[in-house]
Every structure is written in C-alpha cells, then in structure tokens.
N, C-alpha and C. Protein backbone atom coordinates (compact mmCIF):
# COMPACT_ATOMS: atom_id res chain seq x y z
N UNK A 1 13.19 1.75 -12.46
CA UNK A 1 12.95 2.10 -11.07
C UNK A 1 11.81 1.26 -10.54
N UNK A 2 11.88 0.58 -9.58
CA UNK A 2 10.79 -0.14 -8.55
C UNK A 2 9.61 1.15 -8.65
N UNK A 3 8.65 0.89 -8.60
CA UNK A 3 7.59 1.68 -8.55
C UNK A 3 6.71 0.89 -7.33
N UNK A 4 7.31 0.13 -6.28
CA UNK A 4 6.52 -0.15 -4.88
C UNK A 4 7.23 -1.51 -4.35
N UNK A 5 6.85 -1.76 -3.65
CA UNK A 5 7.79 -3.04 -2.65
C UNK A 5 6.76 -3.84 -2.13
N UNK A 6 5.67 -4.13 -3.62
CA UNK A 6 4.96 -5.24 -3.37
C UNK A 6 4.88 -6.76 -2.80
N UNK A 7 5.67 -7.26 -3.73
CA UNK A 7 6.66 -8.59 -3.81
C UNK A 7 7.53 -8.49 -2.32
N UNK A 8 8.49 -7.78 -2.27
CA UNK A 8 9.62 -7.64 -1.10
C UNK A 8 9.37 -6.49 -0.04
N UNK A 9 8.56 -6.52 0.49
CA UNK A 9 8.23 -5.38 1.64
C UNK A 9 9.08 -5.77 2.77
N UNK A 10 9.11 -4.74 3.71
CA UNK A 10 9.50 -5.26 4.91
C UNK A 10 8.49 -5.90 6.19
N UNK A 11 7.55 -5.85 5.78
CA UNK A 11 5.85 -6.65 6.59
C UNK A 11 4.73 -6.42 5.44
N UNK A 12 3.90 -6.84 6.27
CA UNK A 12 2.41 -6.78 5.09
C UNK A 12 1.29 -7.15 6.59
N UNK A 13 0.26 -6.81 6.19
CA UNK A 13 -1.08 -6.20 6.66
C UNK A 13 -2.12 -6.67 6.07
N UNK A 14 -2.93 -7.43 6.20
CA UNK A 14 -3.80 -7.78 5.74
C UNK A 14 -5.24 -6.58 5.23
N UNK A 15 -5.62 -6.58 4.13
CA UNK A 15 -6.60 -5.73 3.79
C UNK A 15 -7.81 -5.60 4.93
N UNK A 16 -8.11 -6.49 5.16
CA UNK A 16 -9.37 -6.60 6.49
C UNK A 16 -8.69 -6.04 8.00
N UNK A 17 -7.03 -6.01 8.11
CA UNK A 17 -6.92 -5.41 9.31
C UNK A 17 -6.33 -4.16 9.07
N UNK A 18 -6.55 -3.61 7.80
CA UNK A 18 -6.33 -2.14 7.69
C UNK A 18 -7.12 -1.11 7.54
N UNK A 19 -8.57 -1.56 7.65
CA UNK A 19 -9.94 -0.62 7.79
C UNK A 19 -9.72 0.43 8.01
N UNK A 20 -8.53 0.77 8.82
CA UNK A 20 -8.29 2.01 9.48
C UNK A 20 -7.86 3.65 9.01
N UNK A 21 -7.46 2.89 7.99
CA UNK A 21 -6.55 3.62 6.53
C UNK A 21 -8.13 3.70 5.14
N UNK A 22 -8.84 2.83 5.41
CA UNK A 22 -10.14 3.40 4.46
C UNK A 22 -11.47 4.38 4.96
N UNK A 23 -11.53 4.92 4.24
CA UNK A 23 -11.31 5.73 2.56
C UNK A 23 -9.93 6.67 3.24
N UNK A 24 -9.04 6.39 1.96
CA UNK A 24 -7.56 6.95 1.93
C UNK A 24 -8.05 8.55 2.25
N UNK A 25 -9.24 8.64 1.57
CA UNK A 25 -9.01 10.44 1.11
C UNK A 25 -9.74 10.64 2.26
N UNK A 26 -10.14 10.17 3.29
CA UNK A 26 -10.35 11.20 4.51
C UNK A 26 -9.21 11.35 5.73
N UNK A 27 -8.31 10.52 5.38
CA UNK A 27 -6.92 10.09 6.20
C UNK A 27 -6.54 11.70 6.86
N UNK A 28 -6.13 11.75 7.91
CA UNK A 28 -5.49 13.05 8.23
C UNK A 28 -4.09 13.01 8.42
N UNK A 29 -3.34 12.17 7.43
CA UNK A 29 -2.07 12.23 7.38
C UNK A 29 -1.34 12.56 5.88
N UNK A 30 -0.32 12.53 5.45
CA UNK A 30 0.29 12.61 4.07
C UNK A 30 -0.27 11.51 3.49
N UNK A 31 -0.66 11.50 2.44
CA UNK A 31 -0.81 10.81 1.36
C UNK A 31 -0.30 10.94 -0.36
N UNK A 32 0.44 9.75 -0.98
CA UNK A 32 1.06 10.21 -2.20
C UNK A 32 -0.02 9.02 -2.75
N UNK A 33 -0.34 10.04 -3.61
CA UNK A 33 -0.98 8.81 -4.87
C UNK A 33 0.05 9.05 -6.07
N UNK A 34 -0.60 7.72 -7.12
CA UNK A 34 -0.16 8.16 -8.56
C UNK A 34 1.48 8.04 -8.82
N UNK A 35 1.62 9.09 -9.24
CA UNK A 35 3.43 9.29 -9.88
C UNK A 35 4.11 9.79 -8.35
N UNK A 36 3.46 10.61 -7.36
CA UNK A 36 4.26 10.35 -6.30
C UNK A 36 3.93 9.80 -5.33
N UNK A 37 3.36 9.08 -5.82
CA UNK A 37 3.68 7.23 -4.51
C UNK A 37 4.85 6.60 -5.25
N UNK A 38 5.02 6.49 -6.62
CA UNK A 38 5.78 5.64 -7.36
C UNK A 38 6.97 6.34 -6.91
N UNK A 39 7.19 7.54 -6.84
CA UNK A 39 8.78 8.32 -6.32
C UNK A 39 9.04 7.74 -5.19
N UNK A 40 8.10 7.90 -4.47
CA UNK A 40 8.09 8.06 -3.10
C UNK A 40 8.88 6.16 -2.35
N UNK A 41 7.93 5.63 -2.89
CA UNK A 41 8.13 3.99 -2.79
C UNK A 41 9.62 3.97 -3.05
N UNK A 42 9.76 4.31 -4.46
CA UNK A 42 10.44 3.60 -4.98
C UNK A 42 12.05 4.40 -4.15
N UNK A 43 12.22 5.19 -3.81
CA UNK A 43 13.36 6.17 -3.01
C UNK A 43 13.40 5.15 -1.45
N UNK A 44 11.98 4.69 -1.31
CA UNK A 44 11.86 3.74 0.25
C UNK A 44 13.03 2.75 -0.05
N UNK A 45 13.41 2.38 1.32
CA UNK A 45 13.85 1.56 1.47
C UNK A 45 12.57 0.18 1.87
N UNK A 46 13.30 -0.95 0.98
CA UNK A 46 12.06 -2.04 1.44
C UNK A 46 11.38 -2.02 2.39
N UNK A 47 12.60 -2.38 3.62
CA UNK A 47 12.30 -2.38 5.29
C UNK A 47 11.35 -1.78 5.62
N UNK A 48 11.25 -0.63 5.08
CA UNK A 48 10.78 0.66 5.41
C UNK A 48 9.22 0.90 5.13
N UNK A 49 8.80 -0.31 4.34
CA UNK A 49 7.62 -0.19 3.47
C UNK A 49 6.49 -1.38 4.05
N UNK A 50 5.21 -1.45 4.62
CA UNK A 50 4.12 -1.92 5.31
C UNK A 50 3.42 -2.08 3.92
N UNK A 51 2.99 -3.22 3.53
CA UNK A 51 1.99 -3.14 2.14
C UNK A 51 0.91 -3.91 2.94
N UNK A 52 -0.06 -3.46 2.43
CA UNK A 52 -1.50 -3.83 2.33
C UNK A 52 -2.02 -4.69 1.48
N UNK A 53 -2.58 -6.20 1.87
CA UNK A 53 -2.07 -7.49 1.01
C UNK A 53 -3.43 -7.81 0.93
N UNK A 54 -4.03 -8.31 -0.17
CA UNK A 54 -5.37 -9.07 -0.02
C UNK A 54 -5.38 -9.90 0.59
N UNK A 55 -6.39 -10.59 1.17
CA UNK A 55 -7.05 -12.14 1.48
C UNK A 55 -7.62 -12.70 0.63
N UNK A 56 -8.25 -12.10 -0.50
CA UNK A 56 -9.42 -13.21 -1.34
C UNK A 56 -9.83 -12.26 -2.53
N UNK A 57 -10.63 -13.10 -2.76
CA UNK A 57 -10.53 -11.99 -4.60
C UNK A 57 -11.47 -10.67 -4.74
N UNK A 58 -12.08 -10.80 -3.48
CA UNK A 58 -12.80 -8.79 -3.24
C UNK A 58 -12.00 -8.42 -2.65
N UNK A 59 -11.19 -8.53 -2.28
CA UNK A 59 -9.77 -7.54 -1.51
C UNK A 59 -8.98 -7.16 -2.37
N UNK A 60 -8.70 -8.04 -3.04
CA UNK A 60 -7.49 -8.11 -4.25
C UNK A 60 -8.08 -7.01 -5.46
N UNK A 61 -9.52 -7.38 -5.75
CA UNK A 61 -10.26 -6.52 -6.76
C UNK A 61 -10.37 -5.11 -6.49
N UNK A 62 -10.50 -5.16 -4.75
CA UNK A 62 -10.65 -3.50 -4.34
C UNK A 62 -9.33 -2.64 -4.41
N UNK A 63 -8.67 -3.49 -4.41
CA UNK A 63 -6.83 -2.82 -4.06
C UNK A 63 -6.64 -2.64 -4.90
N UNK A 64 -6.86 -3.61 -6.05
CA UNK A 64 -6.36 -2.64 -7.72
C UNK A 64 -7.11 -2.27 -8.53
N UNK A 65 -8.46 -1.24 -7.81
CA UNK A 65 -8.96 -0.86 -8.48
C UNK A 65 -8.51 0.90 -8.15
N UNK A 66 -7.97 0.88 -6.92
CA UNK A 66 -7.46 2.02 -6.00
C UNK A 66 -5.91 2.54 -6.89
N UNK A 67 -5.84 3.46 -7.35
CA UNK A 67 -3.89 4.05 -7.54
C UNK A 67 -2.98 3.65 -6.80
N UNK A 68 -1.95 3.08 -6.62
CA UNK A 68 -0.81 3.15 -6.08
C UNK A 68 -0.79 4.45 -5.09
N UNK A 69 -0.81 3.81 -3.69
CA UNK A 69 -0.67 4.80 -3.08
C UNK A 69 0.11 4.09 -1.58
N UNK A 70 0.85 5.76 -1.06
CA UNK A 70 1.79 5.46 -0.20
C UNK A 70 1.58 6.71 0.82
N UNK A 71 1.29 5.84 2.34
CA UNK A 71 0.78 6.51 3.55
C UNK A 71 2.06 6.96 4.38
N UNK A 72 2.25 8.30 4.38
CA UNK A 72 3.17 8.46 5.73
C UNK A 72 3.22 7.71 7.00
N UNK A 73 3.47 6.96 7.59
CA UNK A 73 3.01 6.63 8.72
C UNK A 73 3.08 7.56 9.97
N UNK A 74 4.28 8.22 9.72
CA UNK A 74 4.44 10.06 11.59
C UNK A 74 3.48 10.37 11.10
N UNK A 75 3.00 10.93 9.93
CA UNK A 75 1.84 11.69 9.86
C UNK A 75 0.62 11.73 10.16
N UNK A 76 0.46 9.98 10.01
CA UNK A 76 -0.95 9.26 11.04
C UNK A 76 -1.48 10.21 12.40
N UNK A 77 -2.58 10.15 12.64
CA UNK A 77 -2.99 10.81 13.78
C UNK A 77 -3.08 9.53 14.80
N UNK A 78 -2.50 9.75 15.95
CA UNK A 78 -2.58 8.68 16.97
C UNK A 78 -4.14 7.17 17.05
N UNK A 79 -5.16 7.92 16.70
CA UNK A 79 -6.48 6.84 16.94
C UNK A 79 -5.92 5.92 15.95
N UNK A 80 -6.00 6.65 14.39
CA UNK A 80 -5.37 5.80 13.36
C UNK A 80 -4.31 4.83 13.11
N UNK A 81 -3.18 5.25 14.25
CA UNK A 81 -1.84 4.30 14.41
C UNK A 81 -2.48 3.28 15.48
N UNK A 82 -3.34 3.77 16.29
CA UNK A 82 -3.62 2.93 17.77
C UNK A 82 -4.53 1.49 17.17
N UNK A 83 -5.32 2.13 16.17
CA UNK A 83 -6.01 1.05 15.24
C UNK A 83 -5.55 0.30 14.77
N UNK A 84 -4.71 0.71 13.99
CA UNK A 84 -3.77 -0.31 12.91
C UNK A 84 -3.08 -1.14 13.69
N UNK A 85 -2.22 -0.21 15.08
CA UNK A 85 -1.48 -1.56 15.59
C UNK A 85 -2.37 -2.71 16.82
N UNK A 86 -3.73 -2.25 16.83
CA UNK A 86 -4.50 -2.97 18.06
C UNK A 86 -4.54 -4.05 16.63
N UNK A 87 -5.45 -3.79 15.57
CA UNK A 87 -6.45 -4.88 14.55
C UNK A 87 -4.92 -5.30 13.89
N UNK A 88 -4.37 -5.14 13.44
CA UNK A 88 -3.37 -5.85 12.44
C UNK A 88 -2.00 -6.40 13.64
N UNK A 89 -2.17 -6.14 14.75
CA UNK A 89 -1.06 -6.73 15.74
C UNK A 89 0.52 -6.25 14.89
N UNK A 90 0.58 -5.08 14.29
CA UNK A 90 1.88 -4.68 13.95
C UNK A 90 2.86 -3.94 14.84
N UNK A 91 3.67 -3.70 14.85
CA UNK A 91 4.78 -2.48 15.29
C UNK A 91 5.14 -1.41 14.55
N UNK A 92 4.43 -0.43 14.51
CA UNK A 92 4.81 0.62 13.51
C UNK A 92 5.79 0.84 13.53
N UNK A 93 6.37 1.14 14.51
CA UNK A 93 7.19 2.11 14.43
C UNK A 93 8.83 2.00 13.52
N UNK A 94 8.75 0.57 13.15
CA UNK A 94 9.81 0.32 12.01
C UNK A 94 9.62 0.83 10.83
N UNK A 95 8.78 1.40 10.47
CA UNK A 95 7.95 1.52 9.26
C UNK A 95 7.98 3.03 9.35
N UNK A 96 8.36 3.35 7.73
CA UNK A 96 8.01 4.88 7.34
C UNK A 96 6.60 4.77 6.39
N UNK A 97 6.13 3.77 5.40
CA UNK A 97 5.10 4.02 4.71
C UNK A 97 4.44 2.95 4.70
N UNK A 98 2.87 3.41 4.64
CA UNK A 98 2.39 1.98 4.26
C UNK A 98 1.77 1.89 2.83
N UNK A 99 1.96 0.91 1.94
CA UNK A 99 1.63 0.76 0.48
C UNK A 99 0.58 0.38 0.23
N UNK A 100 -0.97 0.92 -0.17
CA UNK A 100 -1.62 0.46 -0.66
C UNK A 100 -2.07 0.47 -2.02
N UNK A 101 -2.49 -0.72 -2.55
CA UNK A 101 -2.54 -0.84 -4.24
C UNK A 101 -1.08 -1.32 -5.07
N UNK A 102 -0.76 -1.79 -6.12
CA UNK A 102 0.46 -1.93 -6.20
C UNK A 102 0.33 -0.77 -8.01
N UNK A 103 1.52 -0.74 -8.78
CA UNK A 103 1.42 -0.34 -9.41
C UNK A 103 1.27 -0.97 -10.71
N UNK A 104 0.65 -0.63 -11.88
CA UNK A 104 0.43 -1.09 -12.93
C UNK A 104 1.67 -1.44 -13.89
N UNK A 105 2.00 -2.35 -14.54
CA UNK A 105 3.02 -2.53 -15.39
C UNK A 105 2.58 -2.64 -16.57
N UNK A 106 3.38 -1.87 -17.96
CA UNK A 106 2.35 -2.01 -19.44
C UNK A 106 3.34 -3.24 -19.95
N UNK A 107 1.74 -3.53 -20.70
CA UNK A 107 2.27 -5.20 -21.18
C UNK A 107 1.82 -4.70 -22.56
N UNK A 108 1.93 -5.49 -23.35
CA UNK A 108 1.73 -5.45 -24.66
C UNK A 108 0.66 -5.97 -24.95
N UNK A 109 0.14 -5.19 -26.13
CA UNK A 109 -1.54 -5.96 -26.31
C UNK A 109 -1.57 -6.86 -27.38
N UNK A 110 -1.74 -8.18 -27.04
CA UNK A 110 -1.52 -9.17 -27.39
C UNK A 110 -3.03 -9.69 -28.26
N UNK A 111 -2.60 -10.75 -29.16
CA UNK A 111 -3.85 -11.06 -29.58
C UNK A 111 -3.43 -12.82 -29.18
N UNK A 112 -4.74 -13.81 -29.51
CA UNK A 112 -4.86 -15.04 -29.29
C UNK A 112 -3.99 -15.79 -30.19
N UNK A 113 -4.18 -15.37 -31.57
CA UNK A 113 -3.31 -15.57 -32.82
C UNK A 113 -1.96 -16.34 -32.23
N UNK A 114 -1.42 -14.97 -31.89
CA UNK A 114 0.14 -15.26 -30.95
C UNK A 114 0.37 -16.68 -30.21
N UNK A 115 -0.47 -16.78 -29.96
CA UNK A 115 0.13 -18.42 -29.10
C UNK A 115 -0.64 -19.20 -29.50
C-alpha cells in the first residue's frame, strides 16, 4: 500500500509558503498523523493530495523530522485556507488533503563490509 503521494501528488507547496499549517498541533482542523495518515493518504486519490515540499536542507530536515501527516483541507478554518491560498498562490479547492512529512520506509541494516 502507498503510504503518501510524495513522489506523484496532484500539486506541491513549498515548505516556506505553508507557515500556515505550522505547528500542526494547534491547527483547528482534522488532522491524521502516524498509521492514520498512512490509511488515510494512501485510500487518497493522488489528485487529491497537496504535499508540502522542501526548498533546502532545513526544510527537508524539519519535514522528516515531523510523522507523516495528512491535513483535511474542509476542515481548515477559513483565515487558514485564506493564508495558504494568498502565500502559496494555490487553488484549494481541488484538493482534499494536504501531506506533510513523507513516510518512512525500512531498509535493511547494512554494514560497509557489503559493498
């Protein structure tokens, strides 16, 4: 199962024009972290999915240091949608979630030996 629509979203958002959405946990809308963002995503349709993309390597560092998580967008309170679409110049309204963080994949723990 896809566990997010990192790679293939249907738009993306730059981390610096999504201020609007940080800190997740004071958001006054739905929020899925964890195992149900991974449901949640992964049931999305791509189209359907807004990810939140770094610019540079403190964006990138902050995003995966955060859970996999997936924002209702109806649930947004109007200032919060009015934000996102003034600073990031988006169109919500195609959009059911927005993705921030992507999810972890287990790799095998490798030693140097190996190669």
């Amino acid at each position: 199962m896809s566990a997010g629509h990192f790679h293939n979203a249907g738009g993306y958002i730059d981390h610096g024009d999504a201020t609007a959405l940080f800190p997740v946990a004071a958001l006054a809308g739905t929020v899925h972290t964890h195992r149900d963002a991974v449901l949640v995503l992964g049931a999305a349709d791509r189209e359907a999915v807004l990810v939140v993309r770094p610019t540079g390597l403190a964006s990138s560092y902050a995003l995966t240091q955060r859970p996999l998580t997936a924002v209702e967008i109806e649930s947004l309170d109007n200032e919060t949608r009015e934000a996102l679409t003034t600073t990031a110049e988006v169109d919500l309204d195609g959009f059911e979630y927005v993705q921030i963080g992507r999810s972890t994949t287990p790799a095998c723990n490798r030693s140097l030996a190996e190669f």
